[in-house]
Protein backbone atom coordinates (compact mmCIF):
# COMPACT_ATOMS: atom_id res chain seq x y z
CA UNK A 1 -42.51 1.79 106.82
CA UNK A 2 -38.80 2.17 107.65
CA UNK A 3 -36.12 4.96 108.61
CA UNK A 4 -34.77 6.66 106.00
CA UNK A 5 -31.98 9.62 104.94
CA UNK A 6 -34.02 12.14 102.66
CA UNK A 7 -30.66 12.29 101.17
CA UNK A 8 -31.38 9.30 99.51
CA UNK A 9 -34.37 10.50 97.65
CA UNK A 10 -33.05 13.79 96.34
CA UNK A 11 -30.71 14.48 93.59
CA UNK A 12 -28.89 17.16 95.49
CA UNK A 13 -28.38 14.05 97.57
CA UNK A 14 -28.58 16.41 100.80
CA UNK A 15 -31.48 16.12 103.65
CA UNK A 16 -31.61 14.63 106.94
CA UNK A 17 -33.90 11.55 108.14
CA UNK A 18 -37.76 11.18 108.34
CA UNK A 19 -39.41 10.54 111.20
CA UNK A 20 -42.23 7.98 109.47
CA UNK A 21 -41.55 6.93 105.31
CA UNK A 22 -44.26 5.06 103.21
CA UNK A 23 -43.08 4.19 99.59
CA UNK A 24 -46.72 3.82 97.41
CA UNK A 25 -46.77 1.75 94.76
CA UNK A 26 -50.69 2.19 94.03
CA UNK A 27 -52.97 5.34 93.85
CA UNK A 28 -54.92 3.27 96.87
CA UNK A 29 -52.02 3.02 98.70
CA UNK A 30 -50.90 6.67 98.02
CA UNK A 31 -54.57 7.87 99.41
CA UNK A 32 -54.33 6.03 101.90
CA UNK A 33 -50.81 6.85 103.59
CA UNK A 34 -51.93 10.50 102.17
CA UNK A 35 -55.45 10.49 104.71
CA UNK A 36 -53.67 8.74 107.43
CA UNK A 37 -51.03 11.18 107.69
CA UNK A 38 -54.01 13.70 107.93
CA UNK A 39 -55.80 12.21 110.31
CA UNK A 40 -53.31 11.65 112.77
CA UNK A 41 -52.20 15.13 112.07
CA UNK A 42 -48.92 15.10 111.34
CA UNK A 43 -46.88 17.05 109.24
CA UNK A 44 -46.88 15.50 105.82
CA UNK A 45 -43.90 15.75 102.79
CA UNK A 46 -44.57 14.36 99.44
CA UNK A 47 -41.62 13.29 97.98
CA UNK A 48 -41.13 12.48 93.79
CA UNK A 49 -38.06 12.15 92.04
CA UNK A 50 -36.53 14.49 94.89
CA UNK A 51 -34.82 16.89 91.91
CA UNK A 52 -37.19 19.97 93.12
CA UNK A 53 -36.49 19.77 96.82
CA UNK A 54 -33.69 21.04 98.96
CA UNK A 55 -34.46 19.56 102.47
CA UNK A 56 -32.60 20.66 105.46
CA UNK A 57 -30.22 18.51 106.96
CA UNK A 58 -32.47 18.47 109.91
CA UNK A 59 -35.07 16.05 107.89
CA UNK A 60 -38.34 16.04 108.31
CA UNK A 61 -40.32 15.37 112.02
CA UNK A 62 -43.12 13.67 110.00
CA UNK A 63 -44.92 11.43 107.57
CA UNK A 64 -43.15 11.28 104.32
CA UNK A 65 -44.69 9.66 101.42
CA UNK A 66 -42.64 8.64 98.58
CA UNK A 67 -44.96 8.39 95.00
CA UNK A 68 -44.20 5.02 93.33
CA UNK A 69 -46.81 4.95 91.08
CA UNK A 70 -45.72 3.23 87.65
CA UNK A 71 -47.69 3.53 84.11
CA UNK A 72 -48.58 4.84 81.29
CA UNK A 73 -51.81 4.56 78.93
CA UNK A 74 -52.44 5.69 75.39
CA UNK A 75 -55.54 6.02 73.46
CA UNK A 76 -56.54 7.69 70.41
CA UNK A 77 -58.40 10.33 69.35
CA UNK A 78 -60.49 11.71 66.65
CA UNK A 79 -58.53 13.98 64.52
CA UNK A 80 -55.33 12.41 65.30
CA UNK A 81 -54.62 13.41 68.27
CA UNK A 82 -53.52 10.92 71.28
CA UNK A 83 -54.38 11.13 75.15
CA UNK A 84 -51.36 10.00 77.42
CA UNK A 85 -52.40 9.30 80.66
CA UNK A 86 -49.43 9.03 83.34
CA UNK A 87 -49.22 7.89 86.67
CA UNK A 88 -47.65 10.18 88.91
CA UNK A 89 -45.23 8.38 90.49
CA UNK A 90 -43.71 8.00 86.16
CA UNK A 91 -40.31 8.75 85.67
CA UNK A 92 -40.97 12.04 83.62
CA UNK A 93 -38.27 10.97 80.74
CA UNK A 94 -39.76 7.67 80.36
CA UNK A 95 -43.14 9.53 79.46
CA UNK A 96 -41.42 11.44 77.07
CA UNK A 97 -39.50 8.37 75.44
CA UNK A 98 -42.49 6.12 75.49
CA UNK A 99 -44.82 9.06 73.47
CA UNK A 100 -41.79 9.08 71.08
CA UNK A 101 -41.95 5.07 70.56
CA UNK A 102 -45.73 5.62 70.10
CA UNK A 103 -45.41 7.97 67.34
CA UNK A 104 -46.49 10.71 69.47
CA UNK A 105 -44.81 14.18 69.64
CA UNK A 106 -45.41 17.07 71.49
CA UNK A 107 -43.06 16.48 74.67
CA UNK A 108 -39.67 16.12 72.83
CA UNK A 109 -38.19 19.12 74.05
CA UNK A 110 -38.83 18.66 77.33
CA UNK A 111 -36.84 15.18 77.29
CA UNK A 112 -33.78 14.72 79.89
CA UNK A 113 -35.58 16.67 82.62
CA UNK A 114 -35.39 14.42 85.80
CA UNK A 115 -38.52 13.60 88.02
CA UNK A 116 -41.46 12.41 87.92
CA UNK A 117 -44.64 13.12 86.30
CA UNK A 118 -46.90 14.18 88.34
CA UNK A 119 -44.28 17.16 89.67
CA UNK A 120 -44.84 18.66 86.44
CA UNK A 121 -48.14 20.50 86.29
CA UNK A 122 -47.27 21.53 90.07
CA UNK A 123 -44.17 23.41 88.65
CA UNK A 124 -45.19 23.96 85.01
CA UNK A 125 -41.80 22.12 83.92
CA UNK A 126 -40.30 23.40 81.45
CA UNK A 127 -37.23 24.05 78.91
CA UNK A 128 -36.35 25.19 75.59
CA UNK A 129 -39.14 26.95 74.50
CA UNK A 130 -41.60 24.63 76.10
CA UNK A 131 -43.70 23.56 79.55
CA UNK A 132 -46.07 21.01 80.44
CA UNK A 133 -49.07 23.92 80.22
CA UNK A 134 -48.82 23.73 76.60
CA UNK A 135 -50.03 19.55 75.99
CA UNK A 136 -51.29 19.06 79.67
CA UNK A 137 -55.51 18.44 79.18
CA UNK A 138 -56.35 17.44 82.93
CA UNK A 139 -54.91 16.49 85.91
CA UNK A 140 -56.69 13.84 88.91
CA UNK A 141 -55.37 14.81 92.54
CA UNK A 142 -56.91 13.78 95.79
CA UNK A 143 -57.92 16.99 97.52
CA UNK A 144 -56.61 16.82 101.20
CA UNK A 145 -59.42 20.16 102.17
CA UNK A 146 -62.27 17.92 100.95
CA UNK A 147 -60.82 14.48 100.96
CA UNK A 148 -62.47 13.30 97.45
CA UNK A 149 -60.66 13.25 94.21
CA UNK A 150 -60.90 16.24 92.12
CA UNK A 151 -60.19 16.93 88.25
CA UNK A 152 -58.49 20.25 86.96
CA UNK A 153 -58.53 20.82 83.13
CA UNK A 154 -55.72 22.97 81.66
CA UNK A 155 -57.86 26.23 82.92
CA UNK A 156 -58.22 25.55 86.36
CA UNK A 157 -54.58 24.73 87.15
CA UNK A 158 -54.12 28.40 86.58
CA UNK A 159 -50.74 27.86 84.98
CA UNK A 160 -47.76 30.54 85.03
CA UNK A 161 -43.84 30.89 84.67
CA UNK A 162 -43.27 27.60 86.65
CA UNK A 163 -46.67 28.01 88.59
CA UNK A 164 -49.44 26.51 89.05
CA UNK A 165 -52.60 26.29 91.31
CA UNK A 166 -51.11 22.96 92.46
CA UNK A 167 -47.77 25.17 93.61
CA UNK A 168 -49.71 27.96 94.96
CA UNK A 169 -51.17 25.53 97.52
CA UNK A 170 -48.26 23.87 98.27
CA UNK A 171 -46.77 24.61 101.96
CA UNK A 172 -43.15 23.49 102.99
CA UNK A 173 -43.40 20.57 100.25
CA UNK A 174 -46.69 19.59 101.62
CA UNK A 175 -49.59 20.14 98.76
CA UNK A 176 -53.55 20.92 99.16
CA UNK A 177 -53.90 18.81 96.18
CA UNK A 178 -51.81 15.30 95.60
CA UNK A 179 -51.20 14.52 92.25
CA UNK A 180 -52.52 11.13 91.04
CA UNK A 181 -52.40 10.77 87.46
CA UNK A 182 -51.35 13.57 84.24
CA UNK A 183 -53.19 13.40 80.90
CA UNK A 184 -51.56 15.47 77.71
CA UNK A 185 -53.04 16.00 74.60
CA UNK A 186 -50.38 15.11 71.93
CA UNK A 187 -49.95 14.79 68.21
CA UNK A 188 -49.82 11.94 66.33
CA UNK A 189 -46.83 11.76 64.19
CA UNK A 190 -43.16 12.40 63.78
CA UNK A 191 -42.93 16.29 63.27
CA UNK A 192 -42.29 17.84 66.14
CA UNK A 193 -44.24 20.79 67.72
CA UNK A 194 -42.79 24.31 66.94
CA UNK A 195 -39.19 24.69 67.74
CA UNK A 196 -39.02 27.84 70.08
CA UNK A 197 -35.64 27.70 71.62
CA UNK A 198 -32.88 29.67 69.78
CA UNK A 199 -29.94 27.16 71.06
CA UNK A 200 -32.26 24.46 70.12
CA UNK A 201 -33.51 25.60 66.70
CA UNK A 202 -29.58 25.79 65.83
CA UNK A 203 -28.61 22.91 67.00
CA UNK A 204 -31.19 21.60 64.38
CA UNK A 205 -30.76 23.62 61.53
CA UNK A 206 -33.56 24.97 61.63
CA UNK A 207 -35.34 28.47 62.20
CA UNK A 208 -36.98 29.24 64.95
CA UNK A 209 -41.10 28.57 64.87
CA UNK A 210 -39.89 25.65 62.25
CA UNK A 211 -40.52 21.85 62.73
CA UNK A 212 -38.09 18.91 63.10
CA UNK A 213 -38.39 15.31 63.53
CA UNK A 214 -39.20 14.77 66.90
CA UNK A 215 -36.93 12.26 67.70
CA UNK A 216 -33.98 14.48 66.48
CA UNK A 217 -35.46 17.34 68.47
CA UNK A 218 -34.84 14.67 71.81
CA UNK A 219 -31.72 13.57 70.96
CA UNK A 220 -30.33 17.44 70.55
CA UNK A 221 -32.12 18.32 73.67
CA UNK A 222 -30.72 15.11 75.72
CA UNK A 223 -26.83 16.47 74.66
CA UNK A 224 -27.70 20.18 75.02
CA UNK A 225 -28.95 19.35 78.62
CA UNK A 226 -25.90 16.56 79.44
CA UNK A 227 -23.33 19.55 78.27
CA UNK A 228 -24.81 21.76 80.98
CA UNK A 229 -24.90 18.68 83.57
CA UNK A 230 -28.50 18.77 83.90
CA UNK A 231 -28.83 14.86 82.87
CA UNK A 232 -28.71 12.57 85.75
CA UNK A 233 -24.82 11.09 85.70
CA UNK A 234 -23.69 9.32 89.01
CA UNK A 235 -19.68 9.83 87.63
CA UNK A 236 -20.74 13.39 87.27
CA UNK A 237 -21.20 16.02 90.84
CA UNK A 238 -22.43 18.91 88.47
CA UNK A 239 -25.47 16.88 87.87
CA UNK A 240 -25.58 16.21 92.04
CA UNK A 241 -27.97 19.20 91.96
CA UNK A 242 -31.80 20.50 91.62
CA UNK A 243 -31.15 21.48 88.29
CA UNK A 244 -31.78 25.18 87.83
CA UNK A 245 -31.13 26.43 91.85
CA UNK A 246 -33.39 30.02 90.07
CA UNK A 247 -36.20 30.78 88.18
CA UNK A 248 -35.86 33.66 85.16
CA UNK A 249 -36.59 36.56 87.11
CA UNK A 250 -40.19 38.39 85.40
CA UNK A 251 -39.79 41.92 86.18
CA UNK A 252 -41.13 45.32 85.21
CA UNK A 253 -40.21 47.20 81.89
CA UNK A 254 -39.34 50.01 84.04
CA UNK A 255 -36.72 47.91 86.26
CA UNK A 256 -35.21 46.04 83.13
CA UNK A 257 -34.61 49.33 81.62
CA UNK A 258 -31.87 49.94 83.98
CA UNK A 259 -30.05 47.07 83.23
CA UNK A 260 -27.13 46.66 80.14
CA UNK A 261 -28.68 47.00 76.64
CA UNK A 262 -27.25 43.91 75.72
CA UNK A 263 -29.11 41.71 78.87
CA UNK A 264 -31.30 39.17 77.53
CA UNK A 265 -35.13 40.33 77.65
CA UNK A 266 -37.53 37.77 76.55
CA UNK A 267 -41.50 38.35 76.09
CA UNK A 268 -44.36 37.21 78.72
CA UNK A 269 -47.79 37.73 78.50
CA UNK A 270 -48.34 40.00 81.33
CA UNK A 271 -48.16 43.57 79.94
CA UNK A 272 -45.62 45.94 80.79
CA UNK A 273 -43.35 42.91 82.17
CA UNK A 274 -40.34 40.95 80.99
CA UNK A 275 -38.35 38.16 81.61
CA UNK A 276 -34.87 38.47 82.52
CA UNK A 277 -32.15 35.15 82.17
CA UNK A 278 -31.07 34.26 85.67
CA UNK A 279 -27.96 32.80 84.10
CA UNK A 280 -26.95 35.70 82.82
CA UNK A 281 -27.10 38.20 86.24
CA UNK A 282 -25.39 35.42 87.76
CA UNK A 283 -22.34 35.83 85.20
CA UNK A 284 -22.26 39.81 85.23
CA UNK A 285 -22.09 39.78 89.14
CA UNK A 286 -19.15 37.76 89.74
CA UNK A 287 -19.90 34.63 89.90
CA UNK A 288 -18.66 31.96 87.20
CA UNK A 289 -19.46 28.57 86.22
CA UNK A 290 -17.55 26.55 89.47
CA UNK A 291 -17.81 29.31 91.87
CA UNK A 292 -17.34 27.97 95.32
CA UNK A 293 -14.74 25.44 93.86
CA UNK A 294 -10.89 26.22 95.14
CA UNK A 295 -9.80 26.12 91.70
CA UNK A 296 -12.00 29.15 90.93
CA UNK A 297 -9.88 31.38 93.96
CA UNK A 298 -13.45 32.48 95.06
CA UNK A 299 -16.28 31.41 97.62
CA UNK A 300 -14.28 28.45 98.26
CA UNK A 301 -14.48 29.60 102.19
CA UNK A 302 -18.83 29.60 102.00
CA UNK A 303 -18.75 25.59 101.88
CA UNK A 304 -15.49 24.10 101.91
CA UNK A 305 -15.59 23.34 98.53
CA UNK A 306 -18.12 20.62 99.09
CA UNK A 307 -20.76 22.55 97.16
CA UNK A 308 -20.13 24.79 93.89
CA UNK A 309 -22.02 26.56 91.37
CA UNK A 310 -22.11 23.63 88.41
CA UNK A 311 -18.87 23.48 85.90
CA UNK A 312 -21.06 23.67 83.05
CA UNK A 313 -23.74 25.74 84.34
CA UNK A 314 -24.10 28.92 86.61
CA UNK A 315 -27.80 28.35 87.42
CA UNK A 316 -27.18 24.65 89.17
CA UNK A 317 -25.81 24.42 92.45
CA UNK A 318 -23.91 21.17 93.46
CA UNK A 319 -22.97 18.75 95.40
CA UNK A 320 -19.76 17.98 94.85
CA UNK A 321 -19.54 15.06 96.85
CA UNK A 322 -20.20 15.34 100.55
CA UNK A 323 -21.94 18.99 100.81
CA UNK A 324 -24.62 19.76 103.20
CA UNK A 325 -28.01 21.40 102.62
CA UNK A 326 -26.32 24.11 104.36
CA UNK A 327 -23.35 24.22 102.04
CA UNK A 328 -25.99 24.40 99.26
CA UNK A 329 -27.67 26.99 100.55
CA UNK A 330 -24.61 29.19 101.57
CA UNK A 331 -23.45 29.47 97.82
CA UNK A 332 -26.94 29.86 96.67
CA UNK A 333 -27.77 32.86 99.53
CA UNK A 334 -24.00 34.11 98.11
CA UNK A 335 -25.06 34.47 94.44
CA UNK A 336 -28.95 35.91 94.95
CA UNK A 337 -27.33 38.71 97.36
CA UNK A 338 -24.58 39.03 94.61
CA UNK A 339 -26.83 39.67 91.90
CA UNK A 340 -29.40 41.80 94.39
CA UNK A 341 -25.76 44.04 95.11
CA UNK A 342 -25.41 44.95 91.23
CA UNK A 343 -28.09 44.46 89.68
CA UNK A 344 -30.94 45.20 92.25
CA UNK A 345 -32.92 41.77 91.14
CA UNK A 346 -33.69 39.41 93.86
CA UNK A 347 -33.28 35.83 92.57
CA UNK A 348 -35.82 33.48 94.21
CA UNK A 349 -35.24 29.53 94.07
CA UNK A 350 -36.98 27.18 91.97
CA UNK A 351 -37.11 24.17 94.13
CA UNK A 352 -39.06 23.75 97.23
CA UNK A 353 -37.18 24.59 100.45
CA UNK A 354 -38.20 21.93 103.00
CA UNK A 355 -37.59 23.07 106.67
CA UNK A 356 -34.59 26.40 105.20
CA UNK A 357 -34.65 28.97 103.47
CA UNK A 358 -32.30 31.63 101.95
């Protein structure tokens, strides 16, 4: 146990101290810290890869438990399919470029997306064209309520847009259920699953719904993602960040039909909704790629510069060096009240909000 800046633990590289840290290494340990926390009563943050939390520079009066559990099992199955079993405490990318090295596909397009694994059922991570709900087969968590360890199979984590059950009883970064190890169902061989993505399929030269080789499908999602500054560079601030600060906004038919015709719509399975790109509101109201920047003559006053809408990307909000969670938050609370102004659409955050809000 030692004093820590939660700064330290977060890619936005903002948050103030902990009262109590514990680093596990084990799933025992992790239960353990986990259940004394509990019992002791005390306020309890469970803290990943840090690149879906925004903590407040106030830190955290309580027990925060960093997940530092490392590995990563294989085995095969009949029909030639593979089960991938992950610890959570996994960096996320490593899962992905181990599967690859296995001859495994399925999780190629999600490649580049900083964390850990077991975030990524709670947030049903995903990006071009893909999420975790699509190869995820169960998931082990130790159930705080109940104190026992519980399994959830694809059904019962009651996945959505970048939900889950797991999210749903989740409380100021402080979960029901802890995440102990991820299983996925994957492929075995070098095809990759459908490309989805537009950019991607493009990028590939292929057609959308069309396979690639895996591998290549990686390697074009690793340099899309780095030319948007959402691959971890310490040279690089527009990557000092949560990645995207918004989810797509899912709205009514109704309410999109009062937007532009030419405003991106893309298809969910709830009926008589759509999905809106966050990206693009954020462009249409004002506010460009560096907003918050001197250089861009705007919003410069909100933070001092220190924080920014990313260079590359309008969705990421930065750090460009020295910013506050505050400075963070006052460009973010700038563009979702920008958008809400013209458009009527309230943009909501994708990361947690530890101790703030907007």
């Amino acid at each position: 146990m030692t004093s820590v800046s939660l700064s330290a633990l977060t890619t936005s590289r903002v948050g103030g101290p902990a009262r109590r840290y514990l680093n596990a290494e084990t799933e025992d340990e992790l239960i353990s810290a986990v259940r004394a926390a509990d019992e002791a009563k005390e306020p309890l943050l469970i803290v990943g890869g840090g690149s879906n939390l925004l903590i407040a520079d106030a830190g955290f009066d309580g027990a925060v438990v960093h997940v530092a559990t490392l590995g990563l099992e294989m085995s095969d199955n009949a029909g030639g399919t593979v089960t991938v079993r992950a610890q959570a405490g996994h960096p996320w990318d490593d899962v992905v470029a181990q599967t690859l090295r296995g001859g495994c596909s399925g999780l190629e397009a999600l490649s580049g997306i900083p964390g850990l694994a077991g975030a990524t059922p709670v947030q049903n991570v995903g990006a071009y064209g893909a999420d975790v709900s699509h190869s995820i087969t169960a998931v082990r968590a130790w159930d705080r309520q109940d104190r026992t360890i519980v399994t959830f199979s694809n059904g019962d984590l009651e996945f959505g847009y970048r939900d889950s059950v797991l999210k749903r009883t989740t409380v100021n970064g402080s979960p029901r259920y802890v995440v102990l190890t991820v299983d996925f169902g994957l492929t075995r061989g070098m095809d990759s699953a459908p490309v989805r993505y537009a950019e991607l399929a493009r990028a590939l030269g292929v057609e959308a719904g069309e396979r690639a080789a895996a591998g290549d499908v990686r390697r074009e999602v690793l340099r899309l993602r780095a030319g948007k500054g959402m691959v971890l560079d310490p040279a690089d601030p527009d990557t000092y960040s949560t990645g995207s600060f918004f989810t797509n906004p899912v709205v009514s038919e109704t309410a999109a039909a009062h937007l532009p015709p030419e405003a991106p719509r893309y298809p969910v399975a709830e009926p008589g909704m759509v999905k809106l790109s966050a990206a693009w509101l954020i462009d249409r109201s004002g506010f460009p790629k560096g907003f918050g920047l001197p250089s861009t003559g705007q919003g410069a006053e909100l933070a001092g510069g220190r924080a920014s809408l990313s260079t590359k990307h309008t969705l990421a909000v930065t750090n460009r060096g020295n910013a506050t969670a505050a400075d963070l938050l006052a460009v973010a609370r700038a563009v979702a009240d920008g958008v809400e102004d013209t458009f009527g659409i309230r943009l909501h955050p994708e990361p947690l909000l530890i101790n703030c809000s907007l």
